[in-house]
Each structure stands twice: as structure tokens, then as C-alpha cells.
PDB file of N, CA and C in Angstrom:
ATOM      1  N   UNK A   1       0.844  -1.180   0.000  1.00  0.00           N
ATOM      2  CA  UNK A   1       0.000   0.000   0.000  1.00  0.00           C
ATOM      3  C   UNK A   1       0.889   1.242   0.000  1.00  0.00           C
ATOM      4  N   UNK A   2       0.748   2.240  -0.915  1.00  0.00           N
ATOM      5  CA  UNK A   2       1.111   3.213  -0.899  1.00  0.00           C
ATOM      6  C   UNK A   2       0.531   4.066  -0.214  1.00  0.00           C
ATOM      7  N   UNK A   3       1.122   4.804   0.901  1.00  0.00           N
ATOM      8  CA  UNK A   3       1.154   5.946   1.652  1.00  0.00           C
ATOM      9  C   UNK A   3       1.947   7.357   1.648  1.00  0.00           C
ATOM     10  N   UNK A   4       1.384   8.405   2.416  1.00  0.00           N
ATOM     11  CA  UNK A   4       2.428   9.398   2.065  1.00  0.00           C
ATOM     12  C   UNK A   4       2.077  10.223   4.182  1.00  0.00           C
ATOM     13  N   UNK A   5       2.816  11.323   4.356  1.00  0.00           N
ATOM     14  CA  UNK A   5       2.455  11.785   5.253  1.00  0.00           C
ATOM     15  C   UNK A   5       2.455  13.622   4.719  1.00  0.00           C
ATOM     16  N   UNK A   6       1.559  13.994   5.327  1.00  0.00           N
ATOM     17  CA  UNK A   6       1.253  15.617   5.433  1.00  0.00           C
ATOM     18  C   UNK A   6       1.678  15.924   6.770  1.00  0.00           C
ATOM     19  N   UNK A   7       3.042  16.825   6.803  1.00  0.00           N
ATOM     20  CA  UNK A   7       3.066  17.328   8.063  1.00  0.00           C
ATOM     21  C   UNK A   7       2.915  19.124   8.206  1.00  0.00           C
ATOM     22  N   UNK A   8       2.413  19.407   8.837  1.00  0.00           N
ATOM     23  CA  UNK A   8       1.852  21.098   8.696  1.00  0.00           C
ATOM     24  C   UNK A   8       2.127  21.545  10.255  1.00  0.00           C
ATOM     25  N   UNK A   9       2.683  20.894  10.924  1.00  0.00           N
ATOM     26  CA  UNK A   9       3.573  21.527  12.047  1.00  0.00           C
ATOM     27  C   UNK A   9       5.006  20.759  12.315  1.00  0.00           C
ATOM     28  N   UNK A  10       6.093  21.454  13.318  1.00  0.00           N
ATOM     29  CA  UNK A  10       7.111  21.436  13.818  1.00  0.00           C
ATOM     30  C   UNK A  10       7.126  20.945  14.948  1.00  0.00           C
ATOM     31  N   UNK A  11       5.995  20.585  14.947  1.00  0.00           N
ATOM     32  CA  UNK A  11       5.207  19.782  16.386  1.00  0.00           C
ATOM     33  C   UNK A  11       4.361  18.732  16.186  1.00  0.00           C
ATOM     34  N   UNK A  12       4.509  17.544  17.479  1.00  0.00           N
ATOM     35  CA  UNK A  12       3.035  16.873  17.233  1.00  0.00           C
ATOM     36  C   UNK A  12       2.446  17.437  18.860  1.00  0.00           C
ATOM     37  N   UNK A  13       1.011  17.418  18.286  1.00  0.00           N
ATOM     38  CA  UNK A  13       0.392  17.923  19.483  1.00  0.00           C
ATOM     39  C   UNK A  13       0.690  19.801  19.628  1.00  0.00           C
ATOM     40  N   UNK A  14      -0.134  20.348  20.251  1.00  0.00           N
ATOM     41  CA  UNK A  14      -0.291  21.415  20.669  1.00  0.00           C
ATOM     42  C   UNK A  14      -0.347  21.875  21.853  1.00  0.00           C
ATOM     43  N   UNK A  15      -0.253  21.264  23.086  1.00  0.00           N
ATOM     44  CA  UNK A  15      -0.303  21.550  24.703  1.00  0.00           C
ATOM     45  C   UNK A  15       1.016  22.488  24.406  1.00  0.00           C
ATOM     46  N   UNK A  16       1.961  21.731  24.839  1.00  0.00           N
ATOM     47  CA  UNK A  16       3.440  22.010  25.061  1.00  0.00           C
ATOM     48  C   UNK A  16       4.668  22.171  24.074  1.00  0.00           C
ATOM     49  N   UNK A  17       4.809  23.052  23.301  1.00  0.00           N
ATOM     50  CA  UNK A  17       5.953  23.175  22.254  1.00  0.00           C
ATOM     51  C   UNK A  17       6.946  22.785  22.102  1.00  0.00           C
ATOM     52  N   UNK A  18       7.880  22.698  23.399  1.00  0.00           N
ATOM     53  CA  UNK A  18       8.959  21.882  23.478  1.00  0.00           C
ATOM     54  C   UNK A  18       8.629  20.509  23.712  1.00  0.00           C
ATOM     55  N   UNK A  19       7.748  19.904  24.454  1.00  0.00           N
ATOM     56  CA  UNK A  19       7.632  18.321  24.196  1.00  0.00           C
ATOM     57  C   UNK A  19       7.037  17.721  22.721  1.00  0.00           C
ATOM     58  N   UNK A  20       6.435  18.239  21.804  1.00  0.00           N
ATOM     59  CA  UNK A  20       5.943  18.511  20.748  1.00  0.00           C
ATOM     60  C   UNK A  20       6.806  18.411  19.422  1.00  0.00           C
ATOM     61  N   UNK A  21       8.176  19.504  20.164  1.00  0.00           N
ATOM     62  CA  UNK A  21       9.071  19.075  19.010  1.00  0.00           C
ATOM     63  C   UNK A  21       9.611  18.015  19.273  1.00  0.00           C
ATOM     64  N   UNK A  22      10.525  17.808  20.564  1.00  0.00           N
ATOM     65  CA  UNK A  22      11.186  16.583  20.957  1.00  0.00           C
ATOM     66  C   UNK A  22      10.010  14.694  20.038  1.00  0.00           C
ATOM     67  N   UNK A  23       8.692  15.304  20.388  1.00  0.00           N
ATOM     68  CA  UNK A  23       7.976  13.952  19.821  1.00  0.00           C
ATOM     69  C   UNK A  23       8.127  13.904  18.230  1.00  0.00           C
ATOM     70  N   UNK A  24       7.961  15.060  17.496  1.00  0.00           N
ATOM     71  CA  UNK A  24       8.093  15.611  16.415  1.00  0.00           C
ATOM     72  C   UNK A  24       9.570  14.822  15.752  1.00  0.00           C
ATOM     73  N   UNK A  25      10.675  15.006  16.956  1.00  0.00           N
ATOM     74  CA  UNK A  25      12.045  14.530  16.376  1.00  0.00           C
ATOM     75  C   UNK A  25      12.287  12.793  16.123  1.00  0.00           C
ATOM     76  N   UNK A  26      11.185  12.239  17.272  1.00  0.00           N
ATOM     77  CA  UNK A  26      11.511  11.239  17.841  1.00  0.00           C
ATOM     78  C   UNK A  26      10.930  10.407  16.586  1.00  0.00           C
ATOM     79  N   UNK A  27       9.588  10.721  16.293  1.00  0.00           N
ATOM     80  CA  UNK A  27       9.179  10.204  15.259  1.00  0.00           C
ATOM     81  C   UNK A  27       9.609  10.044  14.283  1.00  0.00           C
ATOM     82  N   UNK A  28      10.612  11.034  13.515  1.00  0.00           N
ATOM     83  CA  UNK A  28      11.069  10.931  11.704  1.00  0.00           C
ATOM     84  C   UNK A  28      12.412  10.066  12.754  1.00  0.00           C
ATOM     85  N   UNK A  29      13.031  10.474  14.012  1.00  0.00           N
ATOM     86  CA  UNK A  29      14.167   9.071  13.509  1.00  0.00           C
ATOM     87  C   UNK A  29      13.405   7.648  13.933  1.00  0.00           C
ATOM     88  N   UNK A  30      12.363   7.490  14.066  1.00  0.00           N
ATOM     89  CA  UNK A  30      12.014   6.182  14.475  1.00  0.00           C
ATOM     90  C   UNK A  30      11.432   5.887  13.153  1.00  0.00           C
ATOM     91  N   UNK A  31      11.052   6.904  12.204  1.00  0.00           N
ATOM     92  CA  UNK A  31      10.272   6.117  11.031  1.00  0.00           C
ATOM     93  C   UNK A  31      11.566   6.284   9.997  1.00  0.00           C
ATOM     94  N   UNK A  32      12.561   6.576  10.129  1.00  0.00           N
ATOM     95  CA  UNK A  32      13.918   6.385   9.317  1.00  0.00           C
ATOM     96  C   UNK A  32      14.226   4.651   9.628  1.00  0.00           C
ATOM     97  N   UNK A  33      14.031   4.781  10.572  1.00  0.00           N
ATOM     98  CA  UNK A  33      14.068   2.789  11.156  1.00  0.00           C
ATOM     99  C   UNK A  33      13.115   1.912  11.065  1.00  0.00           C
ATOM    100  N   UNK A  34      11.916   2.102  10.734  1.00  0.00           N
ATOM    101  CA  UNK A  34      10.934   1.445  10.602  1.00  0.00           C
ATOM    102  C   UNK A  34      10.871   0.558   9.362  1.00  0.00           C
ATOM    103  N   UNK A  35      10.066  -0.324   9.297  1.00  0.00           N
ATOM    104  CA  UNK A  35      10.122  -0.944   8.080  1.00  0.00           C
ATOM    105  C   UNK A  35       9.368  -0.574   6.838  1.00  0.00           C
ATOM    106  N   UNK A  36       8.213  -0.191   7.179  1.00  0.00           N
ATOM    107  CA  UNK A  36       7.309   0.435   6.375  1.00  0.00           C
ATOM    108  C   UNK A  36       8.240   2.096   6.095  1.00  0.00           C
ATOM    109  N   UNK A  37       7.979   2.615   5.090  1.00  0.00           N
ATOM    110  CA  UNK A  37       8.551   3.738   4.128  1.00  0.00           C
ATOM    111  C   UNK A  37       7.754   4.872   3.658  1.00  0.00           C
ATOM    112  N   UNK A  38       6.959   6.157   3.979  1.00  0.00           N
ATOM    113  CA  UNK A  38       5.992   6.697   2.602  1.00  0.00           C
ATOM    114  C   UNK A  38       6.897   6.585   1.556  1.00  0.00           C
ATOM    115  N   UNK A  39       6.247   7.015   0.458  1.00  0.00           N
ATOM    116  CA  UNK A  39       6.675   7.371  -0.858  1.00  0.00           C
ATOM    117  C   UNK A  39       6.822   8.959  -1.135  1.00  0.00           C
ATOM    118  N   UNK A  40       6.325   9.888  -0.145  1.00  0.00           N
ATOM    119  CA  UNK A  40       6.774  11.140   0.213  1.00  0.00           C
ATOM    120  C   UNK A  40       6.059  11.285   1.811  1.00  0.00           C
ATOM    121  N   UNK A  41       7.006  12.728   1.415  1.00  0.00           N
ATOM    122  CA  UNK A  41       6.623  13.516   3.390  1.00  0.00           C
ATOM    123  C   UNK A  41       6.570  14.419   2.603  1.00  0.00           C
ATOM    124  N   UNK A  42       5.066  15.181   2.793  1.00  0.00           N
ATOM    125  CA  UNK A  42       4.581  17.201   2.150  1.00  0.00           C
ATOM    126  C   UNK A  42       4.753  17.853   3.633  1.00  0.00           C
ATOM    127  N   UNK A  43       5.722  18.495   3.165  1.00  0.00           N
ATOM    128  CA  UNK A  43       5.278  19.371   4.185  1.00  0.00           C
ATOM    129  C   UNK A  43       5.006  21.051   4.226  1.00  0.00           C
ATOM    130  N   UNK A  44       4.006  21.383   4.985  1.00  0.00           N
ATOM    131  CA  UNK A  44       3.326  22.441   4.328  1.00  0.00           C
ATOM    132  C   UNK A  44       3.099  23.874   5.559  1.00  0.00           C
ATOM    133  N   UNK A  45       2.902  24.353   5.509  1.00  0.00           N
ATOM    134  CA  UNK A  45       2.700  25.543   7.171  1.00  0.00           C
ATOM    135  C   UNK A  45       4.067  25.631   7.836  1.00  0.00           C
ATOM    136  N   UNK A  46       4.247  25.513   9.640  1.00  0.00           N
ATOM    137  CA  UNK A  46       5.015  25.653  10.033  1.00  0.00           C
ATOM    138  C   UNK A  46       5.446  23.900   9.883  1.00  0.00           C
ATOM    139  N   UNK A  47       5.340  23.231   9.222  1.00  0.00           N
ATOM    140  CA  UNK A  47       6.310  21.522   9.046  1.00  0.00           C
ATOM    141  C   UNK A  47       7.577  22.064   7.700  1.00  0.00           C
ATOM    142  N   UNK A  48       7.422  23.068   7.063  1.00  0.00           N
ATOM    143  CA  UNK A  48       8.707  23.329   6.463  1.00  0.00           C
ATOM    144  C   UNK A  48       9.853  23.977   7.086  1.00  0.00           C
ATOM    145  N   UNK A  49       9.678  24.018   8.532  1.00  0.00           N
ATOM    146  CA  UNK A  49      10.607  24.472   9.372  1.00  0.00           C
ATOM    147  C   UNK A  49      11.893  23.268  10.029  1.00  0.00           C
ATOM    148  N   UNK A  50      10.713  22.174   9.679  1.00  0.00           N
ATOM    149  CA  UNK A  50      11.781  20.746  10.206  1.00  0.00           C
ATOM    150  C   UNK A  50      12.935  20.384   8.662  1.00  0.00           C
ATOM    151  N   UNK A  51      12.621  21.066   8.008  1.00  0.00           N
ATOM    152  CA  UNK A  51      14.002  20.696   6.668  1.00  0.00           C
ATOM    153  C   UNK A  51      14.627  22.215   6.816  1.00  0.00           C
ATOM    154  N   UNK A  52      14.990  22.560   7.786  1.00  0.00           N
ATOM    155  CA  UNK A  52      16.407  23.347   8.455  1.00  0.00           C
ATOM    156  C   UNK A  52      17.420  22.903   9.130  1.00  0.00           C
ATOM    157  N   UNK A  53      18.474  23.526   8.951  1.00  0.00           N
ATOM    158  CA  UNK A  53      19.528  22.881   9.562  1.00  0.00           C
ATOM    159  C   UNK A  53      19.209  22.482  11.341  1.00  0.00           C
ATOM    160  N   UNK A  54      18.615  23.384  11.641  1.00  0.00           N
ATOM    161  CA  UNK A  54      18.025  23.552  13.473  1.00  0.00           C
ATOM    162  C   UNK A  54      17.563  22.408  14.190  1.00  0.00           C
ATOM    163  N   UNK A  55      16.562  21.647  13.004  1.00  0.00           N
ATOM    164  CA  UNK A  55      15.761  20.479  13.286  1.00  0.00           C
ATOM    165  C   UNK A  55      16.439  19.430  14.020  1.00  0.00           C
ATOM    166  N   UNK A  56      16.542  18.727  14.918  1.00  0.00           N
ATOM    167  CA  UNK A  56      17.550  18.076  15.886  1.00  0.00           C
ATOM    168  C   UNK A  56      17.507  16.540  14.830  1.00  0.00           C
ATOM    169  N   UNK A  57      16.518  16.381  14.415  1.00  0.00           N
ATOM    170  CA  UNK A  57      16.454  15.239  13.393  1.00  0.00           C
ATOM    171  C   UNK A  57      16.490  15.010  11.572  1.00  0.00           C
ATOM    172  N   UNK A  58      17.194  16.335  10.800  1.00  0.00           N
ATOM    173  CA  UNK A  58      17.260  16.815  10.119  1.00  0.00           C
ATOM    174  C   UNK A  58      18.271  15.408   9.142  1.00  0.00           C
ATOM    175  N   UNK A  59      19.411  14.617   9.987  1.00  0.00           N
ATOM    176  CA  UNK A  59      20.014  13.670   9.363  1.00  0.00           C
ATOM    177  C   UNK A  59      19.105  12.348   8.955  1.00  0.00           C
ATOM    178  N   UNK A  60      18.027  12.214  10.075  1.00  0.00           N
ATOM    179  CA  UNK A  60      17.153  11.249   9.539  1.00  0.00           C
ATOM    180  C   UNK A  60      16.234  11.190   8.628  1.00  0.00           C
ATOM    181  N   UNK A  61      16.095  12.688   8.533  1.00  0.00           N
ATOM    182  CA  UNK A  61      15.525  13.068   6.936  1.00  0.00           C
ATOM    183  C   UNK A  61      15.786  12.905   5.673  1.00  0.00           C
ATOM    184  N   UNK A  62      17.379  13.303   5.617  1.00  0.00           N
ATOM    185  CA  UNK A  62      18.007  13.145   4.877  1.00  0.00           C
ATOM    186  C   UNK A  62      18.246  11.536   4.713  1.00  0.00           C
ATOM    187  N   UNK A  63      18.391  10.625   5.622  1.00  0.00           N
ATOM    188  CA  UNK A  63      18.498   9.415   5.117  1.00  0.00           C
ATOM    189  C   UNK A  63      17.275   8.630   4.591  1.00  0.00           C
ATOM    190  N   UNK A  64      15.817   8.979   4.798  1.00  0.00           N
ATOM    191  CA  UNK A  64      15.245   8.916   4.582  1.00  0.00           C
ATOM    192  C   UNK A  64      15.006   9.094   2.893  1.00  0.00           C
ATOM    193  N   UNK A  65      15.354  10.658   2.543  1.00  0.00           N
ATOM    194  CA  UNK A  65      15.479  11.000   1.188  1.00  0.00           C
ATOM    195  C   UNK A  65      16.970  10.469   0.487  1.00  0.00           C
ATOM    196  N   UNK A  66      17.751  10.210   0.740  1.00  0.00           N
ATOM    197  CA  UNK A  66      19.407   9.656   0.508  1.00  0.00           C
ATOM    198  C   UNK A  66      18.976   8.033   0.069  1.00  0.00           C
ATOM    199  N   UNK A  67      18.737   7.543   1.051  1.00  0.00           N
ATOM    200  CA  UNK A  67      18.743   5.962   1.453  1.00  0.00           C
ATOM    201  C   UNK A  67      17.703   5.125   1.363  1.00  0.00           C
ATOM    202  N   UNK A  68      16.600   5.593   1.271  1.00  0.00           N
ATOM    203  CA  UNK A  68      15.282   4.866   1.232  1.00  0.00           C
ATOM    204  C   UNK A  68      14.035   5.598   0.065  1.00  0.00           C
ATOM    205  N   UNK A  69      14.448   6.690  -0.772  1.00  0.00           N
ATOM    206  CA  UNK A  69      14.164   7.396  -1.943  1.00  0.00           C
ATOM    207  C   UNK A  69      12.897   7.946  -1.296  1.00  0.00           C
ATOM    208  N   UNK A  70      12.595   8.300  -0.469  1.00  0.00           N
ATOM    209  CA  UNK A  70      11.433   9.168   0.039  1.00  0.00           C
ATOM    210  C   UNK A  70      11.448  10.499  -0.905  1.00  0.00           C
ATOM    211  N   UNK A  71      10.436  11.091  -0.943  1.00  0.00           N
ATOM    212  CA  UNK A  71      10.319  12.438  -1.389  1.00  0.00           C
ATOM    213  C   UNK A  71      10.220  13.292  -0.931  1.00  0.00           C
ATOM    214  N   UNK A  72      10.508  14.245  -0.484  1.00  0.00           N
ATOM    215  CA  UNK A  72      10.565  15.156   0.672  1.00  0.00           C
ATOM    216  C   UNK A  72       9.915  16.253   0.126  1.00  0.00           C
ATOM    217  N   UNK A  73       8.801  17.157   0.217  1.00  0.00           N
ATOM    218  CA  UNK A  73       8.248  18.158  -0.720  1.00  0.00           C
ATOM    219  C   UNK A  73       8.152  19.300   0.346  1.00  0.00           C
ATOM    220  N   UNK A  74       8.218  20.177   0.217  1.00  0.00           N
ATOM    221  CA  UNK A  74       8.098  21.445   0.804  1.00  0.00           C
ATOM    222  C   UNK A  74       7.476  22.784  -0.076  1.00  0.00           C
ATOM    223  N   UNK A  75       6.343  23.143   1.017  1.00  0.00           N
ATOM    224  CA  UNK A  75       5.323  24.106  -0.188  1.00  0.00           C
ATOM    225  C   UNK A  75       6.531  25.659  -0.061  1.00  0.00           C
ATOM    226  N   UNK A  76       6.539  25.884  -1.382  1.00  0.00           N
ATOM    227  CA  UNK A  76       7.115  27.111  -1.612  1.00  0.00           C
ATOM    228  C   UNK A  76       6.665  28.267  -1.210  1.00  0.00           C
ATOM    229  N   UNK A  77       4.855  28.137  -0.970  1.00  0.00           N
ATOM    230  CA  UNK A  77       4.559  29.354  -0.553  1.00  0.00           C
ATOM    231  C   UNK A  77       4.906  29.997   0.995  1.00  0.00           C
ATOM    232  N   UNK A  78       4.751  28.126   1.629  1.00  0.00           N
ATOM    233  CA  UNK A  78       5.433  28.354   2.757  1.00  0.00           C
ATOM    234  C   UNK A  78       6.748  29.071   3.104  1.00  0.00           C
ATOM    235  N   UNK A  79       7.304  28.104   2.622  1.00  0.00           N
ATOM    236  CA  UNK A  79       8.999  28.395   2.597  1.00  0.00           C
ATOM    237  C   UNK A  79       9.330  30.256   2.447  1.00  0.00           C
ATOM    238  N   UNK A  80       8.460  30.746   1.609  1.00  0.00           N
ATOM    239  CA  UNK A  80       8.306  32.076   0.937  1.00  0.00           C
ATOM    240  C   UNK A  80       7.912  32.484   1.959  1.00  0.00           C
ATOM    241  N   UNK A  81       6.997  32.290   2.811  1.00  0.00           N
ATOM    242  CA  UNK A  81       6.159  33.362   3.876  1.00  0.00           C
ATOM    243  C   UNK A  81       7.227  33.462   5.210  1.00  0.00           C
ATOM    244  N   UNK A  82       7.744  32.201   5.517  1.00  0.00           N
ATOM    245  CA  UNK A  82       8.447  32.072   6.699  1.00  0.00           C
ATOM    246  C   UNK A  82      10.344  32.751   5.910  1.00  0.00           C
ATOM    247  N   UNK A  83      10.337  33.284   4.724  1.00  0.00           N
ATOM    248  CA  UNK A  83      11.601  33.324   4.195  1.00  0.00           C
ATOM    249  C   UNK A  83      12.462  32.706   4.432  1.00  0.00           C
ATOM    250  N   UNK A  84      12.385  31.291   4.149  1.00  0.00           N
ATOM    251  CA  UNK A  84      13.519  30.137   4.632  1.00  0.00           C
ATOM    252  C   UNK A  84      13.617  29.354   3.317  1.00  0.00           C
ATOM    253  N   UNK A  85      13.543  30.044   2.066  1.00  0.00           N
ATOM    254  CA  UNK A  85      13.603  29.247   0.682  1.00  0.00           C
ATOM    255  C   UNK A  85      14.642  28.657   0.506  1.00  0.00           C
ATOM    256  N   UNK A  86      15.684  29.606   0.866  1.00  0.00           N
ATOM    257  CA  UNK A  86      17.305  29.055   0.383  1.00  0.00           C
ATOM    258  C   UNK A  86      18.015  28.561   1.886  1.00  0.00           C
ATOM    259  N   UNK A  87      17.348  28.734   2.876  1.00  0.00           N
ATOM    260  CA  UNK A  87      17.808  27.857   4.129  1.00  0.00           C
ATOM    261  C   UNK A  87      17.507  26.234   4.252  1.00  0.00           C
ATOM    262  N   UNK A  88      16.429  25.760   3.433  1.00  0.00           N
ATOM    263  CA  UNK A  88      16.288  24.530   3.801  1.00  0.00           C
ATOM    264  C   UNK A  88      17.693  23.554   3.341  1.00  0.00           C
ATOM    265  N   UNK A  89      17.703  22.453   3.814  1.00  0.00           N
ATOM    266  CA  UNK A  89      18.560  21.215   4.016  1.00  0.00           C
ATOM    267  C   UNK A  89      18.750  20.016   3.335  1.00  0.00           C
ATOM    268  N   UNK A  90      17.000  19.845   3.251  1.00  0.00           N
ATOM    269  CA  UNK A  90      16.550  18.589   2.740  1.00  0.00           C
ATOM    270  C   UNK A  90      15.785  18.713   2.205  1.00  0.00           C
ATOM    271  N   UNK A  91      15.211  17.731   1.199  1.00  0.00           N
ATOM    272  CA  UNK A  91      14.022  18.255   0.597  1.00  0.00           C
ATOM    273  C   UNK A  91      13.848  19.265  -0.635  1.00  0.00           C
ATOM    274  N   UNK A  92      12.957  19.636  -1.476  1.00  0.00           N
ATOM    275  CA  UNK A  92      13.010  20.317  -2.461  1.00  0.00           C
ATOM    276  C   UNK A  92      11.420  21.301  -2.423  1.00  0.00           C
ATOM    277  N   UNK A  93      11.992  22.365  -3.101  1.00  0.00           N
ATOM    278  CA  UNK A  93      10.156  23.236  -3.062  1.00  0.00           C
ATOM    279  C   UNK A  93       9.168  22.393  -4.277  1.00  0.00           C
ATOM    280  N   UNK A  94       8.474  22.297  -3.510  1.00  0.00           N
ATOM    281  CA  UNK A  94       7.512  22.083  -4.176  1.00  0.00           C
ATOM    282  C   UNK A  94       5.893  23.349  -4.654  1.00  0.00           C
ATOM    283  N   UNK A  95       4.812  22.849  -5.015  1.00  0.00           N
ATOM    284  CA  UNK A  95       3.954  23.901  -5.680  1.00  0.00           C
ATOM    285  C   UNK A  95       2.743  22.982  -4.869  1.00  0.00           C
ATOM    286  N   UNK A  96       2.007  23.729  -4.906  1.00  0.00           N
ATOM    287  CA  UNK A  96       0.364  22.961  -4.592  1.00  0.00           C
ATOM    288  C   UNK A  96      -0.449  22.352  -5.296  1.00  0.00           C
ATOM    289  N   UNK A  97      -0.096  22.168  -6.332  1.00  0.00           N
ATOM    290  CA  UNK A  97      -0.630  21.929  -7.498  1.00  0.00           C
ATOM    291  C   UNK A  97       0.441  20.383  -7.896  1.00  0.00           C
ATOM    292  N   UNK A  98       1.138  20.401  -7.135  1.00  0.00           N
ATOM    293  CA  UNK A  98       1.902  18.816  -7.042  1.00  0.00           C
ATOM    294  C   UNK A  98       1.702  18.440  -5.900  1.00  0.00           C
ATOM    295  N   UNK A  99       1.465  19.025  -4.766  1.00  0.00           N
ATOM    296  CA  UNK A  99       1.054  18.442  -3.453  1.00  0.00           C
ATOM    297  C   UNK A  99       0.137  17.450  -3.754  1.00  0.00           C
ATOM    298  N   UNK A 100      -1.679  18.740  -4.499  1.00  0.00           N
ATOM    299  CA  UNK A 100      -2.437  17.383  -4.731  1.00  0.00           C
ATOM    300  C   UNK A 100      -1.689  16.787  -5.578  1.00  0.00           C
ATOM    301  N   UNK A 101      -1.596  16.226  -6.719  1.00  0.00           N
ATOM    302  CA  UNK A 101      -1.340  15.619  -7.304  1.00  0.00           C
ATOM    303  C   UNK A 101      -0.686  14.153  -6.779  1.00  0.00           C
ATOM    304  N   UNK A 102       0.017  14.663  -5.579  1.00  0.00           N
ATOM    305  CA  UNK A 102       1.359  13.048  -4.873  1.00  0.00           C
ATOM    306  C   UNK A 102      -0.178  13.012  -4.304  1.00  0.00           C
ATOM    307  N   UNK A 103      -1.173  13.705  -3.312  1.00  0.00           N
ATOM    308  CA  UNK A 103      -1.957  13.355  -2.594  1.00  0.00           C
ATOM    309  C   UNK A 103      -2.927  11.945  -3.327  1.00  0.00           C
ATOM    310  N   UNK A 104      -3.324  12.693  -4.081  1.00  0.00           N
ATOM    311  CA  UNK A 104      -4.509  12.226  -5.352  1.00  0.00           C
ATOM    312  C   UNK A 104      -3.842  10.553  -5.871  1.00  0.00           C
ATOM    313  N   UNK A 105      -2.689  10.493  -5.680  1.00  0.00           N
ATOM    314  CA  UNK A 105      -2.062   9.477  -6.314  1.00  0.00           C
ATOM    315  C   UNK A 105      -1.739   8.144  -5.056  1.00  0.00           C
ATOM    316  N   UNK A 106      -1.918   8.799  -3.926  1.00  0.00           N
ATOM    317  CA  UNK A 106      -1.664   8.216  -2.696  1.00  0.00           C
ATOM    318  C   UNK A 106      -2.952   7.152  -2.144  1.00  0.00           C
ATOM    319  N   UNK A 107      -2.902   6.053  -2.324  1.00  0.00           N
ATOM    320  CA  UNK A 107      -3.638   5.127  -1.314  1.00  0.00           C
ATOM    321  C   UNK A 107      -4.209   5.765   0.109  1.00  0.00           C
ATOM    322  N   UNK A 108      -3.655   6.145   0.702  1.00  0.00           N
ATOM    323  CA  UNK A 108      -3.393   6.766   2.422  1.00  0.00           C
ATOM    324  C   UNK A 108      -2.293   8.278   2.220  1.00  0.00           C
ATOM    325  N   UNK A 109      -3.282   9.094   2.672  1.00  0.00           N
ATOM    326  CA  UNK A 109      -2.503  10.422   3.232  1.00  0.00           C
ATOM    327  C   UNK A 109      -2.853  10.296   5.095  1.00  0.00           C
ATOM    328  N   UNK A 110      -1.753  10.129   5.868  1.00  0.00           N
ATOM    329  CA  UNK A 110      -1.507  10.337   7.066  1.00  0.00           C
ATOM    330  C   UNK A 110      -1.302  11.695   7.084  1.00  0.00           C
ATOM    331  N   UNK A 111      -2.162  12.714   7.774  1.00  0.00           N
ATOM    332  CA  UNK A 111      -1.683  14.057   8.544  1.00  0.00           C
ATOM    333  C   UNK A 111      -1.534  13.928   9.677  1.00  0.00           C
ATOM    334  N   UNK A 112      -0.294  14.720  10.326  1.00  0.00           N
ATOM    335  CA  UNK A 112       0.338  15.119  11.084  1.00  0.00           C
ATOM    336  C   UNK A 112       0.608  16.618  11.544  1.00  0.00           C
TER     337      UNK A 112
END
């Protein structure tokens, strides 16, 4: 089954920001290890903030996209609003108009 994930925060959960990211981190390196794979990660709002150098889990991303051919998409408009176009790490800009498109093509969209 093909899957993909939508992430639209730098967080999971909303109580507490710093435990949020820490879960946020814990997750992409535990799904860098997992067996199951998406076929991309969109990420869109404040989730284009985790393909910065800052992101404490930014290498498991990259192995993710390196090592296991994930797609890493990042909305440009985002990237544009938060002015972090030419700061990101990992990952490539993407358009909304390819978001749907990976969506539309996806078995399972997981948001996050």
C-alpha cells in the first residue's frame, strides 16, 4: 500500500511546544528505522521548518530521502512566507498543485 504523510507543524500535538518538538524529532528518527517507508513527506505551514539545519532530526531526513528514496516536498509558498527558501537542508520546493497531485495518487494520506 502506498502511503504518504502531510506534516503542517514542527510539532506533534499542541499543549506544550517543546515536548511537541522533541515527539516531532523522535518520530522521523524512528520512522527512518521502521520498516514500512511513505513514498513522500509534504510538508506544508510551520512543518517546512523541520528541513532546516536547526531540526535536531534533520540527518534522519536526509536518510530517509538519501537511502530509502522518500520524497521530501516542501510548499514554496510556505517556505516564501516564513523566508527560509534558500535555508532549507533537505528536501526540495515544491507547488500545490503537485502536493495534490502526490496526494490524489496516494492510497493513504496520514496528517500530522
Amino acid at each position: 500500500m502506498s502511503f504518504i504523510y502531510l506534516i503542517s507543524s514542527d510539532t506533534i500535538g499542541h499543549q506544550e511546544p517543546e515536548l511537541g518538538r522533541k515527539l516531532m524529532a523522535a518520530f522521523v528518527r524512528n520512522l527512518a528505522k521502521a520498516d514500512q517507508k511513505p513514498s513522500h513527506i509534504l510538508f506544508v505551514e510551520n512543518g517546512v521548518k523541520l528541513l532546516l539545519p536547526e531540526f535536531s532530526a534533520l540527518n534522519a531526513l536526509r536518510a530517509l530521502e538519501d537511502d530509502f528514496g522518500v520524497k521530501l516536498l516542501a510548499c514554496v509558498t510556505c517556505l516564501d512566507y516564513f523566508d527560509i527558501r534558500e535555508k532549507i537542508e533537505a528536501g526540495r520546493e515544491s507547488n500545490m498543485a503537485e502536493i495534490i497531485s502526490v496526494m490524489h495518487a496516494s492510497e493513504k494520506v496520514i496528517n500530522l
